[in-house]
Protein backbone atom coordinates (compact mmCIF):
# COMPACT_ATOMS: atom_id res chain seq x y z
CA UNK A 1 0.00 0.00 0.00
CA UNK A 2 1.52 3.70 -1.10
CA UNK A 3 1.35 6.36 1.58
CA UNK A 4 -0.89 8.60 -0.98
CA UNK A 5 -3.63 5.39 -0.94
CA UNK A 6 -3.11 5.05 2.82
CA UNK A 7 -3.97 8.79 3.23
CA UNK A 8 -6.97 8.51 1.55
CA UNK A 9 -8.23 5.51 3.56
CA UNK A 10 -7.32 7.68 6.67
CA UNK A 11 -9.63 9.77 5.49
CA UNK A 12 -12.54 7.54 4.53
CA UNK A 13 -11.71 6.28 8.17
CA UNK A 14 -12.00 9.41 9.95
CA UNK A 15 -16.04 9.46 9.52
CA UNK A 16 -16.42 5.87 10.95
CA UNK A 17 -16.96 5.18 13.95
CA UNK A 18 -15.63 1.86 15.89
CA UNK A 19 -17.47 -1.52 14.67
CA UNK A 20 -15.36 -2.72 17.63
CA UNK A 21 -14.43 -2.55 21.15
CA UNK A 22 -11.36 -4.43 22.63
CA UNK A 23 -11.81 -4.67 26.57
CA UNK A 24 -9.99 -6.21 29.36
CA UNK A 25 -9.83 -9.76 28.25
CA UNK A 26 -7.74 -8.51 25.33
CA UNK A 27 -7.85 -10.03 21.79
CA UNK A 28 -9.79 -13.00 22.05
CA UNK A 29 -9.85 -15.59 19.09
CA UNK A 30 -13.34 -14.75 19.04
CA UNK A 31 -12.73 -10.83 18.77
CA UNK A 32 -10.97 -11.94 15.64
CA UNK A 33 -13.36 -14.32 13.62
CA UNK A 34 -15.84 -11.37 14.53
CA UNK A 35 -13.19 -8.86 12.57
CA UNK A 36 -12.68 -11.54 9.91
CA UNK A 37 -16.54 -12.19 9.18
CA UNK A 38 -16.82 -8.35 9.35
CA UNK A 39 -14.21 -8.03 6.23
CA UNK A 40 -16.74 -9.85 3.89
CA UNK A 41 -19.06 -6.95 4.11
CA UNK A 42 -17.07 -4.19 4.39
CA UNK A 43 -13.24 -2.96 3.53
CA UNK A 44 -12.75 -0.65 6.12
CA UNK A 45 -12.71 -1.61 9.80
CA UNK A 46 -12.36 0.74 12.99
CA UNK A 47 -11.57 -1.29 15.82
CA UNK A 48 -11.38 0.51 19.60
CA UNK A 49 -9.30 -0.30 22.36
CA UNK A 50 -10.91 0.44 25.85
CA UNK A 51 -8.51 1.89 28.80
CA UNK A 52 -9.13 -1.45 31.01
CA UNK A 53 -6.93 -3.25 27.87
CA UNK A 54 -3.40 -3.85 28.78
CA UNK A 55 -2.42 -5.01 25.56
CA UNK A 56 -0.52 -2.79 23.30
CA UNK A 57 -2.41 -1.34 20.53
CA UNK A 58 0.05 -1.30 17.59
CA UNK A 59 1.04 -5.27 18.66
CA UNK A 60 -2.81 -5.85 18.55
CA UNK A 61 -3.22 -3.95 15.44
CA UNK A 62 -0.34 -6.38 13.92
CA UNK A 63 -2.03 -9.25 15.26
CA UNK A 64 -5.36 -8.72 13.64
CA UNK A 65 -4.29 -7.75 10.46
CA UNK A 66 -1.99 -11.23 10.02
CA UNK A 67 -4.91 -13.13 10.84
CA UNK A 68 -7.30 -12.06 9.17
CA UNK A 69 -5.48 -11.25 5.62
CA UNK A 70 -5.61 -7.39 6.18
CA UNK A 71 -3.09 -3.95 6.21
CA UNK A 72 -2.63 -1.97 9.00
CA UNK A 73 -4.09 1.45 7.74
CA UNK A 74 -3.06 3.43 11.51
CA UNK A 75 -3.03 3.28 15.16
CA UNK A 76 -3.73 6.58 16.61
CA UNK A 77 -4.03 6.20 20.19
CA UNK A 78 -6.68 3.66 20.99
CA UNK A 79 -8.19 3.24 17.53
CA UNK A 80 -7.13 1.10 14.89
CA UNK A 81 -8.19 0.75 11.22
CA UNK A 82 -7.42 -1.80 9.32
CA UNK A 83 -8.63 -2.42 5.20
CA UNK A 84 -8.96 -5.63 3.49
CA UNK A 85 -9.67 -5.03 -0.57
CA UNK A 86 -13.18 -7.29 -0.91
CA UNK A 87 -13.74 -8.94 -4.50
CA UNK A 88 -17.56 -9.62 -4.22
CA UNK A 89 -18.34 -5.98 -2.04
CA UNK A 90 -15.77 -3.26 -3.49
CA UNK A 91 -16.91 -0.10 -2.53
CA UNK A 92 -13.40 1.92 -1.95
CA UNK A 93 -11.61 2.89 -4.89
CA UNK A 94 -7.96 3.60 -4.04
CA UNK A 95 -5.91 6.01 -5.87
């Protein structure tokens, strides 16, 4: 991914609000087939890390994106996005 097409999916991600929350029991497998099944209807994911979650965000971030097949877009604070190009539901168009 260039940094001019990650830009734009900054932006696209900056009107979204979190699909997900990530509490104190941390990134569960089942936190993950959630964010997985979540990628075959949309491209864009906001994911949101509550303060009671002593996991790292960026290492999380990582973690997600390897299993489930998609990029890291950012990690700004406690939020992460992550994008997954979809075949059968392409919506996002990237430059």
């Amino acid at each position: 991914m260039t940094s001019k097409q990650r830009a734009y999916l900054k932006g696209l991600a900056m009107n979204i609000e979190p699909v997900f929350q990530i509490g104190k029991s941390g990134l569960t497998p089942e936190v993950t087939e959630a964010v997985r099944e979540t990628f075959n209807t949309r491209e864009l994911v906001k994911i949101g890390v509550l303060k009671n979650c002593g996991e790292d965000p960026n290492a999380m971030a990582e973690m997600i994106a390897s299993r489930t097949g998609s990029q890291v877009v950012q990690v700004i604070g406690k939020k992460i996005v992550l994008y997954k190009e979809s075949n059968e539901h392409k919506k996002i168009i990237l430059p």
